[in-house]
PDB file of N, CA and C in Angstrom:
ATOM      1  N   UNK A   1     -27.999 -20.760 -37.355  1.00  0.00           N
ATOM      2  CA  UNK A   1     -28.053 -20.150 -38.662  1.00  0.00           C
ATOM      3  C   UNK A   1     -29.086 -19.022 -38.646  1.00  0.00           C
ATOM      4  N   UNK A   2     -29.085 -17.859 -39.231  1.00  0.00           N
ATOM      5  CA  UNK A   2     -29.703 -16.743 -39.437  1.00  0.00           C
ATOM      6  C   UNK A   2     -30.729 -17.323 -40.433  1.00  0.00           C
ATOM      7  N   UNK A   3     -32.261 -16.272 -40.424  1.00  0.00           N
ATOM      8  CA  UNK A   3     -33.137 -16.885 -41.034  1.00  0.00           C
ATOM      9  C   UNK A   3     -32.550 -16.288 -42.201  1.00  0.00           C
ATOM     10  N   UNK A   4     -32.450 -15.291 -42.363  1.00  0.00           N
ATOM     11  CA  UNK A   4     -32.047 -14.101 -43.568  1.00  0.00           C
ATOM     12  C   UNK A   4     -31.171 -14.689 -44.349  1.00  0.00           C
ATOM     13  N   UNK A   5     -29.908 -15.976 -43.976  1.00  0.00           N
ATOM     14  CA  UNK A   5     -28.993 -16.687 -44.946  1.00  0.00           C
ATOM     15  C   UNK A   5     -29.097 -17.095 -46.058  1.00  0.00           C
ATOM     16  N   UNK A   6     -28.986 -17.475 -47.077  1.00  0.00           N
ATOM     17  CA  UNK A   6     -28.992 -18.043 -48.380  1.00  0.00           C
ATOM     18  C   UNK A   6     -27.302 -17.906 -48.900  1.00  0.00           C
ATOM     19  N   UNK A   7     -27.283 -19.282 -48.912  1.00  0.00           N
ATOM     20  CA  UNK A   7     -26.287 -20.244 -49.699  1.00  0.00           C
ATOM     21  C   UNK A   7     -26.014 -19.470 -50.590  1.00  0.00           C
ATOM     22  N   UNK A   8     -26.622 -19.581 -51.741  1.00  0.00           N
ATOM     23  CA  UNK A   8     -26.468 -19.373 -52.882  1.00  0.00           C
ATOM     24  C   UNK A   8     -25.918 -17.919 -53.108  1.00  0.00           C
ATOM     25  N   UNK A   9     -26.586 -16.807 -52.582  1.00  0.00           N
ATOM     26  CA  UNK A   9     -25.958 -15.245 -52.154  1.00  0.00           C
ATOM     27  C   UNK A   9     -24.875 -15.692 -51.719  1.00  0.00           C
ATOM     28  N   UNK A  10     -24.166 -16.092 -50.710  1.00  0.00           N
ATOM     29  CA  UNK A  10     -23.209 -16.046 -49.904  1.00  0.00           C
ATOM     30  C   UNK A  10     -21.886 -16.740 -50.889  1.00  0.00           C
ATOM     31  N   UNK A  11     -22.290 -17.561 -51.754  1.00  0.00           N
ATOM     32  CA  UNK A  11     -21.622 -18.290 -52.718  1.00  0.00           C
ATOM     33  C   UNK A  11     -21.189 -17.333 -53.779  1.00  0.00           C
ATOM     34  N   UNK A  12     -22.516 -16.643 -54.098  1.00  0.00           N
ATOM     35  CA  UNK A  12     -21.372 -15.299 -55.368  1.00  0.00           C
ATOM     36  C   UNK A  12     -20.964 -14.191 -54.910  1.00  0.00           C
ATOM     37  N   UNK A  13     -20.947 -13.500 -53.780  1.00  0.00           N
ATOM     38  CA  UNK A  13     -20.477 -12.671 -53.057  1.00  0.00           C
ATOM     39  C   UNK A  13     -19.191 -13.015 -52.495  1.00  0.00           C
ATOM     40  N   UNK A  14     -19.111 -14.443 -52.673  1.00  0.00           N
ATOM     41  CA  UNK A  14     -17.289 -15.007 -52.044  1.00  0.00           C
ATOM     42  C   UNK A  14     -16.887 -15.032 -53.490  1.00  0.00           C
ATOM     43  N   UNK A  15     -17.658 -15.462 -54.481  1.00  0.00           N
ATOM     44  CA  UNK A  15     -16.650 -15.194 -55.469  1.00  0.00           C
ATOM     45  C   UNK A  15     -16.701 -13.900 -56.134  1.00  0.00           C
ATOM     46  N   UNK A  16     -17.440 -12.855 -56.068  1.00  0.00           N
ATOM     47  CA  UNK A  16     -16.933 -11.733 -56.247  1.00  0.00           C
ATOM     48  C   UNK A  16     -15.828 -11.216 -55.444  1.00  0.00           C
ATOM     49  N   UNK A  17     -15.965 -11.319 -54.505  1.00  0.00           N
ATOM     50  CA  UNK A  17     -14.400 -11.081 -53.627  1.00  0.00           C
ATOM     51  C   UNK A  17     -13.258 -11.914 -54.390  1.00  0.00           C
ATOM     52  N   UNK A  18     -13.366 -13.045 -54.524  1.00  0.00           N
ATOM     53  CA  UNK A  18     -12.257 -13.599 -55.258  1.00  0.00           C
ATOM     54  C   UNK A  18     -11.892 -13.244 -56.340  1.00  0.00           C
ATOM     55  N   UNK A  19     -12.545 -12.821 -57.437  1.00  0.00           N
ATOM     56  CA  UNK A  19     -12.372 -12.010 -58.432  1.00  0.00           C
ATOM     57  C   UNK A  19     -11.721 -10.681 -58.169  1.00  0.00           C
ATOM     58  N   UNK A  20     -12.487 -10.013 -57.276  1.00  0.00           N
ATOM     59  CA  UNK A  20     -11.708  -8.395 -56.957  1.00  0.00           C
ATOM     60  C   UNK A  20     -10.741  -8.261 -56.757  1.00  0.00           C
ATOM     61  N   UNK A  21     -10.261  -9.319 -55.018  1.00  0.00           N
ATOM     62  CA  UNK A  21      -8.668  -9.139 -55.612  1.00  0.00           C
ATOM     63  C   UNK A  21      -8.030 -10.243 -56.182  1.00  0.00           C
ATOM     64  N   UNK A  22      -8.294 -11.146 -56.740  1.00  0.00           N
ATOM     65  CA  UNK A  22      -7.549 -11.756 -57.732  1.00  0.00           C
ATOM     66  C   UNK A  22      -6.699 -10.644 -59.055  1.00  0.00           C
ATOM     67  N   UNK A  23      -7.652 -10.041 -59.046  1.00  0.00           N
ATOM     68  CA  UNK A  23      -7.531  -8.894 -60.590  1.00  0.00           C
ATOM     69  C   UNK A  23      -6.852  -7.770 -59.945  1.00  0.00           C
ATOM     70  N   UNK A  24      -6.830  -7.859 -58.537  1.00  0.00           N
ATOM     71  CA  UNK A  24      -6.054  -6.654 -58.206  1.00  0.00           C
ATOM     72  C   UNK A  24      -6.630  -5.723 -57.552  1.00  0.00           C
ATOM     73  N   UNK A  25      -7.897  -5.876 -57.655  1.00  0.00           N
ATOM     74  CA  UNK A  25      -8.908  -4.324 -56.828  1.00  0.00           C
ATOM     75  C   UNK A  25      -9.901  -3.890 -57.936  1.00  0.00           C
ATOM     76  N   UNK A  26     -10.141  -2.668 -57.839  1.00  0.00           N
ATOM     77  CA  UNK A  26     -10.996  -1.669 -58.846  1.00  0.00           C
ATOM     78  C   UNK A  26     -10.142  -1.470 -60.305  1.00  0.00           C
ATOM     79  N   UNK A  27     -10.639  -1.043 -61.046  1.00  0.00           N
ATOM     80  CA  UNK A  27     -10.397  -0.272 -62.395  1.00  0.00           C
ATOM     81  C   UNK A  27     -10.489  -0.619 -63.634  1.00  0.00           C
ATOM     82  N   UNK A  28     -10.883  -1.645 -63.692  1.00  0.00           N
ATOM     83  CA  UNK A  28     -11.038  -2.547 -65.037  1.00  0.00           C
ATOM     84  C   UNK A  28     -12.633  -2.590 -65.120  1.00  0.00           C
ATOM     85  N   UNK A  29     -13.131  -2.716 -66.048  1.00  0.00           N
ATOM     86  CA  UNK A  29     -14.278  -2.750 -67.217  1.00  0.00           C
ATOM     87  C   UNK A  29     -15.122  -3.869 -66.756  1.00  0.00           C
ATOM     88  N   UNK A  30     -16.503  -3.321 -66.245  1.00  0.00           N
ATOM     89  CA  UNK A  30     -17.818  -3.939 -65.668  1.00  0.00           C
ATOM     90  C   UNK A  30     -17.322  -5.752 -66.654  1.00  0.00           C
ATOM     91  N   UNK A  31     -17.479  -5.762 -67.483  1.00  0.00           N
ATOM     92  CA  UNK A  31     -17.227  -6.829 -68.733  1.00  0.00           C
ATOM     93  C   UNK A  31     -16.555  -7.814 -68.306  1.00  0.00           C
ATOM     94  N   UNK A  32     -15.196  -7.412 -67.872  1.00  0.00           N
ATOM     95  CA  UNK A  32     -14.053  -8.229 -67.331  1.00  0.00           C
ATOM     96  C   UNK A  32     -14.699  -8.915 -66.189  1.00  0.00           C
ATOM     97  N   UNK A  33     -15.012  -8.248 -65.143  1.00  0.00           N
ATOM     98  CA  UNK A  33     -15.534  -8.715 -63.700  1.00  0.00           C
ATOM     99  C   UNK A  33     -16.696  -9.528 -64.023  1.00  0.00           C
ATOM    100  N   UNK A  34     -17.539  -9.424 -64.897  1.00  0.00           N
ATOM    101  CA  UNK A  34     -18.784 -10.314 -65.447  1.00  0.00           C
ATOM    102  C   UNK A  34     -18.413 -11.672 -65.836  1.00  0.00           C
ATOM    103  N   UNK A  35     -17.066 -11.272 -66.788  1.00  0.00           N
ATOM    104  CA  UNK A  35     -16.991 -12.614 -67.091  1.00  0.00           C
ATOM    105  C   UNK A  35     -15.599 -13.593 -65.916  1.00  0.00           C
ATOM    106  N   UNK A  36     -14.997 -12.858 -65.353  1.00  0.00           N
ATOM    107  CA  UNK A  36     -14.255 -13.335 -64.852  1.00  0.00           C
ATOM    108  C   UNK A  36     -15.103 -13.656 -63.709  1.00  0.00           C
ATOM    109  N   UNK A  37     -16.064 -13.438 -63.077  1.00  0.00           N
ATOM    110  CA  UNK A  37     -16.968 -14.040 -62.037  1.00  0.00           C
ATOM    111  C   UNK A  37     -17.905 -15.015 -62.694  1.00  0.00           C
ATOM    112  N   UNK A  38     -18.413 -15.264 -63.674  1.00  0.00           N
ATOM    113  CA  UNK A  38     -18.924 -16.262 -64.587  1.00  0.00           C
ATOM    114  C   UNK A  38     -18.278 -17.410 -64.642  1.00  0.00           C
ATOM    115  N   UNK A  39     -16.920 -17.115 -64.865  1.00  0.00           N
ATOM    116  CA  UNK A  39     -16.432 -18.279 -65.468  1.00  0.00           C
ATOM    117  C   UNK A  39     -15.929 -19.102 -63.456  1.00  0.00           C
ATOM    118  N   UNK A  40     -15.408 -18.213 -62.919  1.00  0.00           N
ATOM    119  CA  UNK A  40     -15.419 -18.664 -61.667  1.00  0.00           C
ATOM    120  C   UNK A  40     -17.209 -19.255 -61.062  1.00  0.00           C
ATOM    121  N   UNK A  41     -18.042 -18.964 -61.269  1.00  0.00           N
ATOM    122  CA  UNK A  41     -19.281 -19.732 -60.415  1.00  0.00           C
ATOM    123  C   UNK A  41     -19.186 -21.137 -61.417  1.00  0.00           C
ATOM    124  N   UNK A  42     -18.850 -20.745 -62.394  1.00  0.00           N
ATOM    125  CA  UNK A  42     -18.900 -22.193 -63.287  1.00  0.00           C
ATOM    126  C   UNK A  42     -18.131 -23.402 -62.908  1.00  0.00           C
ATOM    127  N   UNK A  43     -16.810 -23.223 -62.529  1.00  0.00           N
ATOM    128  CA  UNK A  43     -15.977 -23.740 -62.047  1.00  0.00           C
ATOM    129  C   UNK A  43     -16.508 -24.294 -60.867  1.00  0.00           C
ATOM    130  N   UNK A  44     -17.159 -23.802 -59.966  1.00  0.00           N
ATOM    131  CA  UNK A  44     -17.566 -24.056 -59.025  1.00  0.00           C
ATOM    132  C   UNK A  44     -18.990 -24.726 -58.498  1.00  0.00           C
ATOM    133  N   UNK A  45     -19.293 -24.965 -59.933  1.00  0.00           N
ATOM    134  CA  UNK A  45     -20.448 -26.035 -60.258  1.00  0.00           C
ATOM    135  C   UNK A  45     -22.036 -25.428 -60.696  1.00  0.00           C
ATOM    136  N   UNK A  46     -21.918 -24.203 -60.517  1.00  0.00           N
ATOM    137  CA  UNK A  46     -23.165 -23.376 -60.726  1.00  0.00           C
ATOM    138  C   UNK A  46     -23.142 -22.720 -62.105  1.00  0.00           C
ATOM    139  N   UNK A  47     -24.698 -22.981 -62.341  1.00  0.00           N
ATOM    140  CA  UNK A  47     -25.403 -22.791 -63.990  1.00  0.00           C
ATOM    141  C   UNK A  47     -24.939 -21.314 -64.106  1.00  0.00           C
ATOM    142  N   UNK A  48     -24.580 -20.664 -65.457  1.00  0.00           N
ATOM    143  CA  UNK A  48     -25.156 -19.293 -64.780  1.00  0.00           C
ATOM    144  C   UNK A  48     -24.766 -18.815 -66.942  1.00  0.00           C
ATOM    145  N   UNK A  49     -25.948 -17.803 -66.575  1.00  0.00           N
ATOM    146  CA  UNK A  49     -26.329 -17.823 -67.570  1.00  0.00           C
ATOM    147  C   UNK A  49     -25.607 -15.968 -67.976  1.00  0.00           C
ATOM    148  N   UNK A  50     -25.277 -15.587 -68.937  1.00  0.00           N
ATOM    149  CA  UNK A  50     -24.754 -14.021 -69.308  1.00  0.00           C
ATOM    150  C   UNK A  50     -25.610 -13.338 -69.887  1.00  0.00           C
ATOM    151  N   UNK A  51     -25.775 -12.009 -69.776  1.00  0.00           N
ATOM    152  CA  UNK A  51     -26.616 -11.447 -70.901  1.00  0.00           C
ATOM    153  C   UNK A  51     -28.022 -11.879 -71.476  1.00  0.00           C
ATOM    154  N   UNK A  52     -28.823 -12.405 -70.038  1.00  0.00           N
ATOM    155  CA  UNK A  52     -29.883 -12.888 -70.569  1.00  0.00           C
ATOM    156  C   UNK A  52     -30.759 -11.344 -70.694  1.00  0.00           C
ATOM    157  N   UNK A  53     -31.572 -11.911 -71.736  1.00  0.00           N
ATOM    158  CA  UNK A  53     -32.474 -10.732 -72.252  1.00  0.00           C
ATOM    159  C   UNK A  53     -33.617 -11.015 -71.092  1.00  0.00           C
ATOM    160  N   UNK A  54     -34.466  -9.743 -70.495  1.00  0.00           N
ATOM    161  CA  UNK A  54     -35.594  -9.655 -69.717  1.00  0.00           C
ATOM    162  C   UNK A  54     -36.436  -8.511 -70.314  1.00  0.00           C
ATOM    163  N   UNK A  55     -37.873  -9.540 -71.238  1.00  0.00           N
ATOM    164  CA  UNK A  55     -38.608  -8.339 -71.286  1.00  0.00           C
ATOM    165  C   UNK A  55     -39.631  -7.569 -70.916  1.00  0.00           C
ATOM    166  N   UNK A  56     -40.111  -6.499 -71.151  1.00  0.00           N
ATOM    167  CA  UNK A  56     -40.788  -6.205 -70.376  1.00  0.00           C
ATOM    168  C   UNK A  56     -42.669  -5.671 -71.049  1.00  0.00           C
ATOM    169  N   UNK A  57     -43.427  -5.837 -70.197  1.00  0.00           N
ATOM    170  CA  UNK A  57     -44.955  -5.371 -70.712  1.00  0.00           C
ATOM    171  C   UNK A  57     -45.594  -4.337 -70.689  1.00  0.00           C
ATOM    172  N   UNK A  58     -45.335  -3.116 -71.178  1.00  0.00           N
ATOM    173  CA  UNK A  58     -45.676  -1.839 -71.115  1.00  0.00           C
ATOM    174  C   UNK A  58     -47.309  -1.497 -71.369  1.00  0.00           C
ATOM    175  N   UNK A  59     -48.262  -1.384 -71.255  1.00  0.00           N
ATOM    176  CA  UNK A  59     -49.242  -1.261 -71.174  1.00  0.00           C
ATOM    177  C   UNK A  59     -49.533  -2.287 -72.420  1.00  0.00           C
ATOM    178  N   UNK A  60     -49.552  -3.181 -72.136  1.00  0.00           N
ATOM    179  CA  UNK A  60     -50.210  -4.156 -73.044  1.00  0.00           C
ATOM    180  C   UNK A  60     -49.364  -4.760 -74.040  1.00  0.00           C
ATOM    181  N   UNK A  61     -47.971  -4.064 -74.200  1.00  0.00           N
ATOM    182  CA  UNK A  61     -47.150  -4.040 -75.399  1.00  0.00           C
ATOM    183  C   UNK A  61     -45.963  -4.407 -74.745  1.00  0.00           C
ATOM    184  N   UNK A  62     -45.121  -5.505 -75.700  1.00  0.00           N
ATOM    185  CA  UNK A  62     -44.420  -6.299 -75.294  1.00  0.00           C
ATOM    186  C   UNK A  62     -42.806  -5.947 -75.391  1.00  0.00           C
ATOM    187  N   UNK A  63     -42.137  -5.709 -74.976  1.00  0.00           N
ATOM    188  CA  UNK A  63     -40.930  -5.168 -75.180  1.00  0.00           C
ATOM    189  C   UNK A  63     -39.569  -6.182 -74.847  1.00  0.00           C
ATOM    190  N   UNK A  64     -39.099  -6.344 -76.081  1.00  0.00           N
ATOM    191  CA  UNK A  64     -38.601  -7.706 -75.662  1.00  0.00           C
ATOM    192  C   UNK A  64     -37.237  -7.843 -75.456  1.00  0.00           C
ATOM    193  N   UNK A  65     -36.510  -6.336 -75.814  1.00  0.00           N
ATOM    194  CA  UNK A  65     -35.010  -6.221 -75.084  1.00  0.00           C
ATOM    195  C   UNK A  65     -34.941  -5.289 -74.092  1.00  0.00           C
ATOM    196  N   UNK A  66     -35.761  -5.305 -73.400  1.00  0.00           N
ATOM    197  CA  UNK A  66     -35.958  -3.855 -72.686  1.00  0.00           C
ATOM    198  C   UNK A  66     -35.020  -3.913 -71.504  1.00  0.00           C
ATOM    199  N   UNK A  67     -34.610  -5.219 -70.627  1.00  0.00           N
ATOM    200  CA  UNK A  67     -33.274  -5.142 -70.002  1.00  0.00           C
ATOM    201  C   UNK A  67     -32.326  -6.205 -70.000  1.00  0.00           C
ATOM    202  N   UNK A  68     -31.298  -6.526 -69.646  1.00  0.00           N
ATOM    203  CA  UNK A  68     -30.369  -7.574 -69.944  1.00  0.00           C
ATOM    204  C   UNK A  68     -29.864  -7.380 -68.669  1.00  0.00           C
ATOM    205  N   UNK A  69     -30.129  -8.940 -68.028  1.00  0.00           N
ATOM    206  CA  UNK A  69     -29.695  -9.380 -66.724  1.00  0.00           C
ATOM    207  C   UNK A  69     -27.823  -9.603 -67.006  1.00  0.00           C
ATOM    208  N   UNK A  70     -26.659  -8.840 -66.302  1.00  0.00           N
ATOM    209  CA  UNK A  70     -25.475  -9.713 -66.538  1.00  0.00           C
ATOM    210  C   UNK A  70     -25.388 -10.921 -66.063  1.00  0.00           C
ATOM    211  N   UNK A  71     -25.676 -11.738 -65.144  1.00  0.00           N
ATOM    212  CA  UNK A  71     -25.324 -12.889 -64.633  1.00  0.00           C
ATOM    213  C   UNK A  71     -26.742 -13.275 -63.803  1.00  0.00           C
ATOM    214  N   UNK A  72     -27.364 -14.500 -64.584  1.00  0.00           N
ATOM    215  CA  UNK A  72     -28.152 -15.363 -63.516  1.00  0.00           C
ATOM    216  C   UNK A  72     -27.409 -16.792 -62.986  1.00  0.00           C
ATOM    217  N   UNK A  73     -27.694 -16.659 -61.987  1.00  0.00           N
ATOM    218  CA  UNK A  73     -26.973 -17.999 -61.366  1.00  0.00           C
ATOM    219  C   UNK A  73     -28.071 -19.038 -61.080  1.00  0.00           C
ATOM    220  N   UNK A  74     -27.836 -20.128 -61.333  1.00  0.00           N
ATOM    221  CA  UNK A  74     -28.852 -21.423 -61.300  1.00  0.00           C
ATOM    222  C   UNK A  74     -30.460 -21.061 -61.389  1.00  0.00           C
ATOM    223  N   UNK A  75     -30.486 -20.522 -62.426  1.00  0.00           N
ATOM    224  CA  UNK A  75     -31.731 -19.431 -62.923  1.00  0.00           C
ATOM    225  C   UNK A  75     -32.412 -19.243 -61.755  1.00  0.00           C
ATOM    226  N   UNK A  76     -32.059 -18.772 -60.486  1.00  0.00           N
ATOM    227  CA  UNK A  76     -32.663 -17.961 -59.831  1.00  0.00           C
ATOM    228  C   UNK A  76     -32.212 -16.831 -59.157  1.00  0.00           C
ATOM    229  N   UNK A  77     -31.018 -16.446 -58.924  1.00  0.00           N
ATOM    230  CA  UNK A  77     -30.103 -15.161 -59.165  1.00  0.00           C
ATOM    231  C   UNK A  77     -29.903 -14.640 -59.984  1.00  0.00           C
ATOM    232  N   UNK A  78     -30.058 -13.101 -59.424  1.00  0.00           N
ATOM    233  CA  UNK A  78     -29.919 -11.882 -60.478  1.00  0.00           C
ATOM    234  C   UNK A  78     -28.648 -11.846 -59.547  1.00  0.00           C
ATOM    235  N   UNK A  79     -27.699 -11.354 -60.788  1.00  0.00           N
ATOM    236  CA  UNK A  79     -26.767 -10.656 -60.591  1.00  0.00           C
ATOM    237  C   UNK A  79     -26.251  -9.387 -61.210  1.00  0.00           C
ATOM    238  N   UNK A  80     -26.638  -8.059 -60.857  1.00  0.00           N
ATOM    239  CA  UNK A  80     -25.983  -7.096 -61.315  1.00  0.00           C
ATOM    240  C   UNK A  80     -24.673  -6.811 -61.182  1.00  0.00           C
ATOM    241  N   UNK A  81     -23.688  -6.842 -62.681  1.00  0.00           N
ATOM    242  CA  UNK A  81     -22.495  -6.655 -61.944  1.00  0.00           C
ATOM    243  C   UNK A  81     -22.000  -5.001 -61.753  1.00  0.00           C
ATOM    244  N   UNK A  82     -21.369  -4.381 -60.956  1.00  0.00           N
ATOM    245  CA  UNK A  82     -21.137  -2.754 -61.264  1.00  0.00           C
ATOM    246  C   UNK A  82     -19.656  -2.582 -60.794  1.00  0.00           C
ATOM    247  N   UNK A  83     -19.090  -1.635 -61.743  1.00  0.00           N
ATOM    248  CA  UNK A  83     -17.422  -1.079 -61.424  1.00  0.00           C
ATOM    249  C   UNK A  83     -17.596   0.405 -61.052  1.00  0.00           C
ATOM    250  N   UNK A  84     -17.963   0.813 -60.143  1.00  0.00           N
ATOM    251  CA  UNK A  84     -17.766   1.759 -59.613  1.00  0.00           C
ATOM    252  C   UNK A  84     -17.091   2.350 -58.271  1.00  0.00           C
ATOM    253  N   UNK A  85     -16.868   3.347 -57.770  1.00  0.00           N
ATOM    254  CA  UNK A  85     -16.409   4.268 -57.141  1.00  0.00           C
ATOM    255  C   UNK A  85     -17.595   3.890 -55.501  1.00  0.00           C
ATOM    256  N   UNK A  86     -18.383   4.412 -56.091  1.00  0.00           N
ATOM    257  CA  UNK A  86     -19.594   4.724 -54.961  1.00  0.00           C
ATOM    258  C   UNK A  86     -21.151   3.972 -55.813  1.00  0.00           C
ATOM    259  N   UNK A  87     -21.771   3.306 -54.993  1.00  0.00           N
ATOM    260  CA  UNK A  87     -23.450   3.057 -54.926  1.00  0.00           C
ATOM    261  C   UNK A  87     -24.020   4.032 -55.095  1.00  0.00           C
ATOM    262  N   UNK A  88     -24.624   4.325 -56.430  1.00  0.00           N
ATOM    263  CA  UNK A  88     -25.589   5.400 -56.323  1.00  0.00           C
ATOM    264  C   UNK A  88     -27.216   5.062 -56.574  1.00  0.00           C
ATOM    265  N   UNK A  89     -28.023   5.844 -56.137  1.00  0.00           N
ATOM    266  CA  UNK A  89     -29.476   5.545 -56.333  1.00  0.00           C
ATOM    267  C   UNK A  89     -29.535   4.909 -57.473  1.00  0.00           C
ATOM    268  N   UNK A  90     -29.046   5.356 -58.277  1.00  0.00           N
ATOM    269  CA  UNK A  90     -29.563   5.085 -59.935  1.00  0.00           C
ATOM    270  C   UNK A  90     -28.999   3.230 -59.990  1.00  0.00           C
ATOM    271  N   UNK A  91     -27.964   3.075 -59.472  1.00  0.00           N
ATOM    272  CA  UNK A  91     -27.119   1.763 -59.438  1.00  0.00           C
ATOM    273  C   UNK A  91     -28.469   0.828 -58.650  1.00  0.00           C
ATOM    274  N   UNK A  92     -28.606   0.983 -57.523  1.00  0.00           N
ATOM    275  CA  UNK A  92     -29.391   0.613 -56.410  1.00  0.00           C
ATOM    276  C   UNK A  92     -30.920   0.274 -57.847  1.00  0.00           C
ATOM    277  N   UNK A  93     -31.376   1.481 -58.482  1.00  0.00           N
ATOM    278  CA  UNK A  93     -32.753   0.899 -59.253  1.00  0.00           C
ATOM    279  C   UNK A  93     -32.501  -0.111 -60.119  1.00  0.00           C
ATOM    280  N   UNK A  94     -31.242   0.008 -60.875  1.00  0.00           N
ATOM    281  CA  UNK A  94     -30.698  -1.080 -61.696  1.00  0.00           C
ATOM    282  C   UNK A  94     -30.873  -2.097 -61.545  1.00  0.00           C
TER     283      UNK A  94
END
């Protein structure tokens, strides 16, 4: 086994594939793929939480919708979900 492995990665990355082409490929709405990969980790026995709010501490000051995680999985995965074309920097800071 590779040290770098984790289960849990390897577990929503198979079901993002299963989702992709289940649905057919690309072109449908970040939303769809969020929840249609949601409801698949669920199925598959893992917590996972939508639209959790993450806030943030700006010099002292508390900001309390400042980003929204789409998918945590067994509250310790982030999951960004993205429908795009190409990875861009801006995607990558997301």
């Amino acid at each position: 086994m590779r040290e770098d492995h984790d289960p849990l990665s390897e577990a929503v990355i198979g079901g993002g594939i299963y989702v992709h082409k289940t649905l057919g490929g690309p072109g449908l709405l970040e939303s769809t793929y969020e929840e249609c990969l949601a409801w698949t980790l669920l199925r598959r026995g893992f917590v996972v939480q939508r639209q959790c709010i993450l806030p943030i501490v700006f010099d002292g000051y508390r900001i309390g919708g400042a980003y929204r995680i789409d998918l945590l999985v067994d509250r310790q995965l982030v999951v960004e979900v993205k429908s795009v074309q190409r990875i861009l920097p801006l995607h990558e800071a997301q």
